[in-house]
N, C-alpha and C. Protein backbone atom coordinates (compact mmCIF):
# COMPACT_ATOMS: atom_id res chain seq x y z
N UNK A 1 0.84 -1.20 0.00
CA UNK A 1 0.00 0.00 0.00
C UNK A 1 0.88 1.26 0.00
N UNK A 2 1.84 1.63 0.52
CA UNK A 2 2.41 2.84 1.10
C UNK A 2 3.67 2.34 -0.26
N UNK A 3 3.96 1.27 -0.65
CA UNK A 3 4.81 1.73 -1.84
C UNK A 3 4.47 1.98 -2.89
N UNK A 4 3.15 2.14 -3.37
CA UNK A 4 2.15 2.15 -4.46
C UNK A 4 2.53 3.97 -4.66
N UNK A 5 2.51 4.49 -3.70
CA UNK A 5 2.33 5.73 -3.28
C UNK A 5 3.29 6.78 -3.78
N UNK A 6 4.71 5.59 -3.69
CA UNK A 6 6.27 6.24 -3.94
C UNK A 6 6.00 6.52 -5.27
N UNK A 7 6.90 7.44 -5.69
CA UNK A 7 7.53 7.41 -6.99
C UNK A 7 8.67 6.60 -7.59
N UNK A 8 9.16 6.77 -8.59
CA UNK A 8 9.96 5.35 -8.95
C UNK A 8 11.47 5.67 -8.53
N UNK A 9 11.85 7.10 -8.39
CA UNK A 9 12.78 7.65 -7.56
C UNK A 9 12.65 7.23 -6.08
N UNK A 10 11.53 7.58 -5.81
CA UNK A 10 11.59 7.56 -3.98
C UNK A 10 11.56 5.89 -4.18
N UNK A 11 11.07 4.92 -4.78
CA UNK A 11 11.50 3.76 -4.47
C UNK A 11 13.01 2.92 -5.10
N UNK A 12 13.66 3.90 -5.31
CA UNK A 12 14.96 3.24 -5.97
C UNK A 12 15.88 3.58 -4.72
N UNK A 13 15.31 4.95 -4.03
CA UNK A 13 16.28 5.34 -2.63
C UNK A 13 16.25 4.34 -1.81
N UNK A 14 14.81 4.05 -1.45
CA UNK A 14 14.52 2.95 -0.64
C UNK A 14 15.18 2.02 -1.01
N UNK A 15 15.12 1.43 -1.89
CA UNK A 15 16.18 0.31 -2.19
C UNK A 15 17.48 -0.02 -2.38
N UNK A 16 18.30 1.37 -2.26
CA UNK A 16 19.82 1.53 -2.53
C UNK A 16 19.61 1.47 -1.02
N UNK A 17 18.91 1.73 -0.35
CA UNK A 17 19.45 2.62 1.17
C UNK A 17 19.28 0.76 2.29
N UNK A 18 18.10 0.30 1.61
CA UNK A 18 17.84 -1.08 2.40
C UNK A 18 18.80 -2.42 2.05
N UNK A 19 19.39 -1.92 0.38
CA UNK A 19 20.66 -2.84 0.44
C UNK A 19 21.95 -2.92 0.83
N UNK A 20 22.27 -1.19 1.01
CA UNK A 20 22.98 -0.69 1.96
C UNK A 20 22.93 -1.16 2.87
N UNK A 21 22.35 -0.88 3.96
CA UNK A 21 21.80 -1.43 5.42
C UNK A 21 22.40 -2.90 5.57
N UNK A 22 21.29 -4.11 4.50
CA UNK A 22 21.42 -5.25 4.58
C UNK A 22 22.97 -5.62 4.24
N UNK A 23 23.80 -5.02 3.55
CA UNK A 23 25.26 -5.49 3.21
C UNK A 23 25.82 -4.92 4.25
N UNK A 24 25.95 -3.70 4.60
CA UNK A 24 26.68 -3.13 5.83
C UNK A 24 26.73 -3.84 6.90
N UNK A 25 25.31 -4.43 7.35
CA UNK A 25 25.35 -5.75 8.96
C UNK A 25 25.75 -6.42 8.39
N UNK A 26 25.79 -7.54 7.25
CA UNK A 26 26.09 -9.12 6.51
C UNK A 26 27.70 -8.48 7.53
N UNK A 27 28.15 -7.38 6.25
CA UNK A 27 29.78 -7.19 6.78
C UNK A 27 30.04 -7.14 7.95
N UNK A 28 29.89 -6.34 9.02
CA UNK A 28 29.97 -5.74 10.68
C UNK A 28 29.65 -7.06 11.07
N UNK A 29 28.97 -7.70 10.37
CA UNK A 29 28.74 -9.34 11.98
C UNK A 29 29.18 -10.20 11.63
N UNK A 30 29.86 -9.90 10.55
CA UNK A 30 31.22 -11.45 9.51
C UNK A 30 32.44 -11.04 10.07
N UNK A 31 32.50 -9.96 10.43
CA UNK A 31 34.07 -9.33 10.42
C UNK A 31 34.02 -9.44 11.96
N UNK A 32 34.90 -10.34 12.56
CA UNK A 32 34.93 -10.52 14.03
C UNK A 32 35.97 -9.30 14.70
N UNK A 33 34.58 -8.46 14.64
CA UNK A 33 34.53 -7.16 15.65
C UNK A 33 34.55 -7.24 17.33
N UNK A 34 34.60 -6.95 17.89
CA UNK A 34 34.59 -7.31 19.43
C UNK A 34 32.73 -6.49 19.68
N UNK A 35 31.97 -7.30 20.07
CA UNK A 35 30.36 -7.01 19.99
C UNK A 35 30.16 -6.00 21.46
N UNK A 36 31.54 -5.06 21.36
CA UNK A 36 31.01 -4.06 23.06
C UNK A 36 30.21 -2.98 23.00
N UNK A 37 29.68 -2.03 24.00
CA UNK A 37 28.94 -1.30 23.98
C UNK A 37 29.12 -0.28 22.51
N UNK A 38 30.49 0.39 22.30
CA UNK A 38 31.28 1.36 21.53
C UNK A 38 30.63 0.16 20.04
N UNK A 39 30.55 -0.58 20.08
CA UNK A 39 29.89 -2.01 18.91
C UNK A 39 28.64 -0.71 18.66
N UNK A 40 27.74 -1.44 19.74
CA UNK A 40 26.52 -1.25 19.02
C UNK A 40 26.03 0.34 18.88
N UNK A 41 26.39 1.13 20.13
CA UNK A 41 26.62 2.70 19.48
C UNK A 41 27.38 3.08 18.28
N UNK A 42 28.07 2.74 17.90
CA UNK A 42 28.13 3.16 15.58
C UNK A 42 27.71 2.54 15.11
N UNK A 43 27.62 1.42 15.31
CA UNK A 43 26.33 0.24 14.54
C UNK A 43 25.06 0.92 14.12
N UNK A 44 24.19 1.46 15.63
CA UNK A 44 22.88 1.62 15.53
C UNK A 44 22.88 3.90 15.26
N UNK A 45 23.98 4.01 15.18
CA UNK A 45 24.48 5.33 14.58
C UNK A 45 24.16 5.22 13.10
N UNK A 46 24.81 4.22 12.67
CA UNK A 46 25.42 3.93 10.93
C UNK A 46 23.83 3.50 10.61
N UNK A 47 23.07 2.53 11.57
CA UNK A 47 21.29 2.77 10.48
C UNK A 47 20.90 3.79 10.61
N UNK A 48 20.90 4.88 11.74
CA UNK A 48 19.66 5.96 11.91
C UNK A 48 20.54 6.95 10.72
N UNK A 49 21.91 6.81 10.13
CA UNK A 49 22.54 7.33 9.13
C UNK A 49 21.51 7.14 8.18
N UNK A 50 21.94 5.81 7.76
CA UNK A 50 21.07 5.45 6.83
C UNK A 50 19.27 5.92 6.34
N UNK A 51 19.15 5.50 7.44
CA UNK A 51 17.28 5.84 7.95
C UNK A 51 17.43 7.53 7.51
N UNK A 52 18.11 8.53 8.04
CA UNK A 52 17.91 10.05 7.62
C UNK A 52 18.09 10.42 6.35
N UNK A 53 18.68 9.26 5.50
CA UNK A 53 19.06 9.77 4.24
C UNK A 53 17.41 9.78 3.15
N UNK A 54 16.42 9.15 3.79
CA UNK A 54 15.20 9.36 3.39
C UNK A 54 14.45 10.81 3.75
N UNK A 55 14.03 11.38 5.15
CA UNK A 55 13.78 12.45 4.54
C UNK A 55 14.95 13.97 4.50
N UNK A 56 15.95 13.41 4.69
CA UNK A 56 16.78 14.66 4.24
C UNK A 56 16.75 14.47 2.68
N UNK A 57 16.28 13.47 1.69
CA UNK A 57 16.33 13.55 0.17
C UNK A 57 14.83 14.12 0.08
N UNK A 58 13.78 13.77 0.48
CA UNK A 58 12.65 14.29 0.33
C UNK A 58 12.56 15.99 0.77
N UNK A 59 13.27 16.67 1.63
CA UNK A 59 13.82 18.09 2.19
C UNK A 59 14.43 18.51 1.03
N UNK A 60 15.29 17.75 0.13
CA UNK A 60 16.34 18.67 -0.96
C UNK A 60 14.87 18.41 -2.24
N UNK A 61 14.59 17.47 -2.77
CA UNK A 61 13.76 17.34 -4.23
C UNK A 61 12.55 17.17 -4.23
N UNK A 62 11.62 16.99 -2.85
CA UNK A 62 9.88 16.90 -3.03
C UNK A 62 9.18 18.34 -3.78
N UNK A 63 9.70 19.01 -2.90
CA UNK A 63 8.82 20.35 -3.11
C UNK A 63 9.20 21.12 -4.33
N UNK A 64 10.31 20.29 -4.92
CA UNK A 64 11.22 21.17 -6.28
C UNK A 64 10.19 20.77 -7.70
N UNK A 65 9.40 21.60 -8.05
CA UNK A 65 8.71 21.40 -9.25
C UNK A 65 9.64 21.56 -10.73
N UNK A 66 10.49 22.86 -10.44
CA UNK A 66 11.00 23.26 -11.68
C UNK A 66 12.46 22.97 -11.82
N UNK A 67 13.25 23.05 -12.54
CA UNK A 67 14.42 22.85 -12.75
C UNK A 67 15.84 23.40 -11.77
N UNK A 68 15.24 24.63 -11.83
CA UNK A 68 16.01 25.45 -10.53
C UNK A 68 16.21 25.20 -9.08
N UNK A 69 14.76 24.99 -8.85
CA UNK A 69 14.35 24.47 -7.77
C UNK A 69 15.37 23.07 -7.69
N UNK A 70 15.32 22.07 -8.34
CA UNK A 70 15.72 20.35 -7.77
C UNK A 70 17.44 21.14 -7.77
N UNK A 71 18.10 21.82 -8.26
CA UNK A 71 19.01 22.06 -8.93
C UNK A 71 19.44 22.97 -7.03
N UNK A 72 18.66 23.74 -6.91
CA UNK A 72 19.08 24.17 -5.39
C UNK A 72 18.75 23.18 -4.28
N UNK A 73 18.43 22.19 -4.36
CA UNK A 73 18.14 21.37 -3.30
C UNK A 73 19.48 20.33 -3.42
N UNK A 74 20.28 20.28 -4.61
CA UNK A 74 21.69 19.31 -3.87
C UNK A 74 22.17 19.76 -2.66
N UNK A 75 22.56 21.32 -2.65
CA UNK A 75 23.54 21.38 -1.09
C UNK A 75 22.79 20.35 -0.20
N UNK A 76 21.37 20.77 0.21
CA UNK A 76 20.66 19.57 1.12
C UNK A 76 21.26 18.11 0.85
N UNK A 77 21.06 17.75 -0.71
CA UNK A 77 21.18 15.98 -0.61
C UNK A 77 22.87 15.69 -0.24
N UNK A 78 23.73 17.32 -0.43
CA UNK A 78 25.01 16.84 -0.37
C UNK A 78 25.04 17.19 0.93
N UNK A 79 24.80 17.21 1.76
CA UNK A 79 24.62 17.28 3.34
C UNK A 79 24.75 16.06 3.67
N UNK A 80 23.15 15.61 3.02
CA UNK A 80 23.11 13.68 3.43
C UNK A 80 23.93 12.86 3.17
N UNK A 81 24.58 13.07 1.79
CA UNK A 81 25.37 12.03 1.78
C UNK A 81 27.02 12.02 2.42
N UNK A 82 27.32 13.31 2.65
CA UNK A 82 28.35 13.60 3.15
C UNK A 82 28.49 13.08 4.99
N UNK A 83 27.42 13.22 5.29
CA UNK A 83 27.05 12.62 7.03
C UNK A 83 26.79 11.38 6.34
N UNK A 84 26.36 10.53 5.46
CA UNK A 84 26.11 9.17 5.47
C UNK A 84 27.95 8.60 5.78
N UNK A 85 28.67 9.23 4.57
CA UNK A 85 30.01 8.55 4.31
C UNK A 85 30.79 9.12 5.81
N UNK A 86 30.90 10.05 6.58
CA UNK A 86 31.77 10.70 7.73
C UNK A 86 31.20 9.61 8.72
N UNK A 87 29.79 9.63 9.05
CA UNK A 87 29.35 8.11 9.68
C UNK A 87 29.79 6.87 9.30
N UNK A 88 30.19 6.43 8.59
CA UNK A 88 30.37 4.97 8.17
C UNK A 88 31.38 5.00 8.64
N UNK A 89 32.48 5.96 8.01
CA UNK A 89 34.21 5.94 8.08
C UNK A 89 34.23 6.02 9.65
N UNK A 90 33.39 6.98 10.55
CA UNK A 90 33.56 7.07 11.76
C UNK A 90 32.93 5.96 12.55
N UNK A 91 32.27 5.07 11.95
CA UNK A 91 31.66 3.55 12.88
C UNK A 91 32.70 2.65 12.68
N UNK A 92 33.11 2.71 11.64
CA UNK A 92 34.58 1.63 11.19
C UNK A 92 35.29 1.81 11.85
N UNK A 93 36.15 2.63 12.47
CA UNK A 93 36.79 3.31 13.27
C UNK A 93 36.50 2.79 14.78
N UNK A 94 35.13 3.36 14.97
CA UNK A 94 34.71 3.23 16.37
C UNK A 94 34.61 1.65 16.47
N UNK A 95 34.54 0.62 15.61
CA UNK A 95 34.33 -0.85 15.57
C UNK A 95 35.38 -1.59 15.70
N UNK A 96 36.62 -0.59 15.14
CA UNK A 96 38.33 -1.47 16.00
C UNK A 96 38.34 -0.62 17.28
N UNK A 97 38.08 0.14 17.78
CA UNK A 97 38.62 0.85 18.90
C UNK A 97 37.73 0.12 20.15
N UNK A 98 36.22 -0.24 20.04
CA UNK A 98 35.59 -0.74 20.44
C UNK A 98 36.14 -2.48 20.91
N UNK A 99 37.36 -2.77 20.36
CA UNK A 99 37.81 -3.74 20.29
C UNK A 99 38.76 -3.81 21.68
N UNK A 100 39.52 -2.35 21.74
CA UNK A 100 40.41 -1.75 22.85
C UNK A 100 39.48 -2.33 24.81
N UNK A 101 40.02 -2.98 25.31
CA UNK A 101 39.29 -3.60 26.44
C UNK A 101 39.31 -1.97 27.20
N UNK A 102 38.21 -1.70 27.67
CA UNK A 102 38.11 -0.23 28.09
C UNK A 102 38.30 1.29 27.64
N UNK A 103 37.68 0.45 26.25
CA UNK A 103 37.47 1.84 25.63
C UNK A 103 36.06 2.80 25.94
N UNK A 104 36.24 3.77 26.48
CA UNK A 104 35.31 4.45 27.02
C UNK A 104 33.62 4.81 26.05
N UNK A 105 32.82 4.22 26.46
CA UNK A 105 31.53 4.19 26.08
C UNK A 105 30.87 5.71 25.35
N UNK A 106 31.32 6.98 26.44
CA UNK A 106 30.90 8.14 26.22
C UNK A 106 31.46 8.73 25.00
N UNK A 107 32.73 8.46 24.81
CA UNK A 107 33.50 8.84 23.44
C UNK A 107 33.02 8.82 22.24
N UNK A 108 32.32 6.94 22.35
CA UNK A 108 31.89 7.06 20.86
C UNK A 108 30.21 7.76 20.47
N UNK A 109 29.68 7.80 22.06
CA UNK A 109 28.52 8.59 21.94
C UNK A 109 28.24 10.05 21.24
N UNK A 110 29.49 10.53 21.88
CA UNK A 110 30.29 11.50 22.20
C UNK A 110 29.92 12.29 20.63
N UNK A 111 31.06 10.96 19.50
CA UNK A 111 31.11 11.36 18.35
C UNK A 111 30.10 11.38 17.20
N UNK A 112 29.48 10.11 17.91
CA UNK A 112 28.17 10.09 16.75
C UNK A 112 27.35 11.25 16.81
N UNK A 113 26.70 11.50 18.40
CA UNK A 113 26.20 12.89 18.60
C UNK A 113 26.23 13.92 17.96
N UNK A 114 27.51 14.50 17.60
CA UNK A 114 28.18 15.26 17.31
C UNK A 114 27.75 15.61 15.61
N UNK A 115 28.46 14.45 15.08
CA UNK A 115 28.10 14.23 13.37
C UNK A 115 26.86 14.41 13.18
N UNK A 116 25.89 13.69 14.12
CA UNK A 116 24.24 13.94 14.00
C UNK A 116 23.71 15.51 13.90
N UNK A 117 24.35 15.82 14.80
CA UNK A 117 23.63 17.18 15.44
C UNK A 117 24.33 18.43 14.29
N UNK A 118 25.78 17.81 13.67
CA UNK A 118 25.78 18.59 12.23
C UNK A 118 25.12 18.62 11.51
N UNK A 119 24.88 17.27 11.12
CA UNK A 119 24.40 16.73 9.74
C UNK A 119 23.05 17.69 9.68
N UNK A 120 22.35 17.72 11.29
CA UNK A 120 20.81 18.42 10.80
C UNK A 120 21.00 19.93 11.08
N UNK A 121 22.33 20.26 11.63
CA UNK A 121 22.19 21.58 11.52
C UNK A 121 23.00 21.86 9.83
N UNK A 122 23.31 21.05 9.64
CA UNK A 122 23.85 21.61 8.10
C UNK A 122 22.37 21.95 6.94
N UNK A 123 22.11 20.11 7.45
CA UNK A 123 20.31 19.94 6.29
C UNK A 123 19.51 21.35 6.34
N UNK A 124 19.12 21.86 7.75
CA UNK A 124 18.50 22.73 7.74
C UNK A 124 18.82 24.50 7.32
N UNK A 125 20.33 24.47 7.43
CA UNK A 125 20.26 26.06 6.98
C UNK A 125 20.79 25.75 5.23
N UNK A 126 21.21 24.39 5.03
CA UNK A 126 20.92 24.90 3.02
C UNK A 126 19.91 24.75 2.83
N UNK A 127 18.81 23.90 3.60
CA UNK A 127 17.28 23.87 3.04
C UNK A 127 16.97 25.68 3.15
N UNK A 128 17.46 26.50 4.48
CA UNK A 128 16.76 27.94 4.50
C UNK A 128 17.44 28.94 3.40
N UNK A 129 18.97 28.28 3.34
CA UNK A 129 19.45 28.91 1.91
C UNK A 129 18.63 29.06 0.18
N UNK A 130 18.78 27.64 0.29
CA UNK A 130 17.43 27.71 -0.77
C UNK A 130 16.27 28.25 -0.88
N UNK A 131 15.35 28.71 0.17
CA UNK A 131 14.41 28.80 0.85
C UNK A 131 14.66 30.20 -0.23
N UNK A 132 15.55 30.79 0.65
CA UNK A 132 15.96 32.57 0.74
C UNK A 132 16.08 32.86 -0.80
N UNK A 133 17.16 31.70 -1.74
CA UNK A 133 17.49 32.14 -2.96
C UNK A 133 16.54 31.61 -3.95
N UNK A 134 15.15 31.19 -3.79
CA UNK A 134 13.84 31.26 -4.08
C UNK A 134 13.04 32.14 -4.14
N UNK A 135 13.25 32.66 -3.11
CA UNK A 135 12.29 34.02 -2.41
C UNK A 135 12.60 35.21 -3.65
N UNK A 136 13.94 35.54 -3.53
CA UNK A 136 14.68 36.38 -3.77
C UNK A 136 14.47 36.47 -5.55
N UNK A 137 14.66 34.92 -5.82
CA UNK A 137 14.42 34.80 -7.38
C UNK A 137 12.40 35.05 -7.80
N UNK A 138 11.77 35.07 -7.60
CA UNK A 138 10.44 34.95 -7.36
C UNK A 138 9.91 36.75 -6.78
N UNK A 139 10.91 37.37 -6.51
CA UNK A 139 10.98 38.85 -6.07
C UNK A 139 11.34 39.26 -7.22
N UNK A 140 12.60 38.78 -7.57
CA UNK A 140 13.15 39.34 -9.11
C UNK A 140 11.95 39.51 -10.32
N UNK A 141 11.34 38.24 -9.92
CA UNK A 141 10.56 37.79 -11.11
C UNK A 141 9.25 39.24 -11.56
N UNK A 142 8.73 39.33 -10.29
CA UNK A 142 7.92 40.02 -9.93
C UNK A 142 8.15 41.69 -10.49
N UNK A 143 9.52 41.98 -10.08
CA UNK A 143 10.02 43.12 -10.56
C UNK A 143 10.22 43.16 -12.09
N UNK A 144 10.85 42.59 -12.62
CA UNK A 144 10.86 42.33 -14.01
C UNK A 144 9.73 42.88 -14.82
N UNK A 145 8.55 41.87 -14.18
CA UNK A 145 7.24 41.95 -14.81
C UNK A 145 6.34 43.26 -14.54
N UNK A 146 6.77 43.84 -14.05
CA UNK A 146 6.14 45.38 -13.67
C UNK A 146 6.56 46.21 -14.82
C-alpha cells in the first residue's frame, strides 16, 4: 500500500538505502569485531545514518517542481550524503577501537552525537538557503514583470 504511493525515484532510494543497510550488517557481523557497547553505538548510529538519508532527500527534491528548484536542493542531498560517508568511516573506526578492552563508552557517543547534530544543523540552513534564494528569485521575477 504505502509503496504504491512512492515514486519510482523515492523507491529506488529505498532500495539503494535497504541494500545498503542489509550489506553493511552481513559485513559488521562477519568481520569478528569485538560485539562491546562502543559495537553497538556506531552500529545503531550507521542505520539511523542510513534511515535520515530518506527524509533529508525528500527536504532537498519533493517540493522542487522546476528545474532550478531540484538544482538548489543538492547542497541539502550533499549534506546527506556527506554525514552518510563521515558516519560509516567514523563507525569503522569506532568498531576497532571498540575492540580496545576499556574503551570508554561516552567517546563514541560523544562522536556520533556530534556528526548527528551537524548533519541536521547543516540539512537545515541549506534547506533555509534555498528557501531565501527562491524568495529572492520569485521577487526578481515580480520586478521584471512590472
Amino acid at each position: 500500500m504505502i509503496m504504491s504511493k512512492l515514486n519510482k525515484r523515492q523507491k529506488q532510494l529505498l532500495l539503494i538505502l535497504a541494500i545498503t543497510a542489509v550489506t553493511f550488517s552481513i559485513i559488521v557481523f562477519l568481520i569478528p569485531f569485538r560485539k562491546s557497547g562502543t559495537f553497538w553505538i556506531a552500529y545503531i548510529a550507521e542505520i539511523i545514518a542510513l534511515g535520515l538519508q530518506i527524509p533529508i532527500f525528500k527536504l532537498a527534491f519533493d517540493n522542487a517542481e522546476e528545474l532550478k528548484s531540484k538544482v538548489l536542493g543538492f547542497p541539502v542531498f550533499r549534506v546527506g550524503y556527506l554525514y552518510l560517508c563521515i558516519q560509516s568511516v567514523v563507525s569503522v573506526i569506532l568498531f576497532a577501537l571498540g575492540c580496545i578492552p576499556g574503551f570508554p563508552l561516552w567517546v563514541s557517543a560523544l562522536f556520533c552525537i556530534l556528526i548527528l547534530a551537524a548533519a541536521i544543523i547543516c540539512s537545515i540552513t541549506a534547506d533555509i538557503a534555498r528557501e531565501e534564494v527562491e524568495k529572492l528569485r520569485s521577487q526578481r521575477k515580480k520586478i521584471l514583470h512590472l
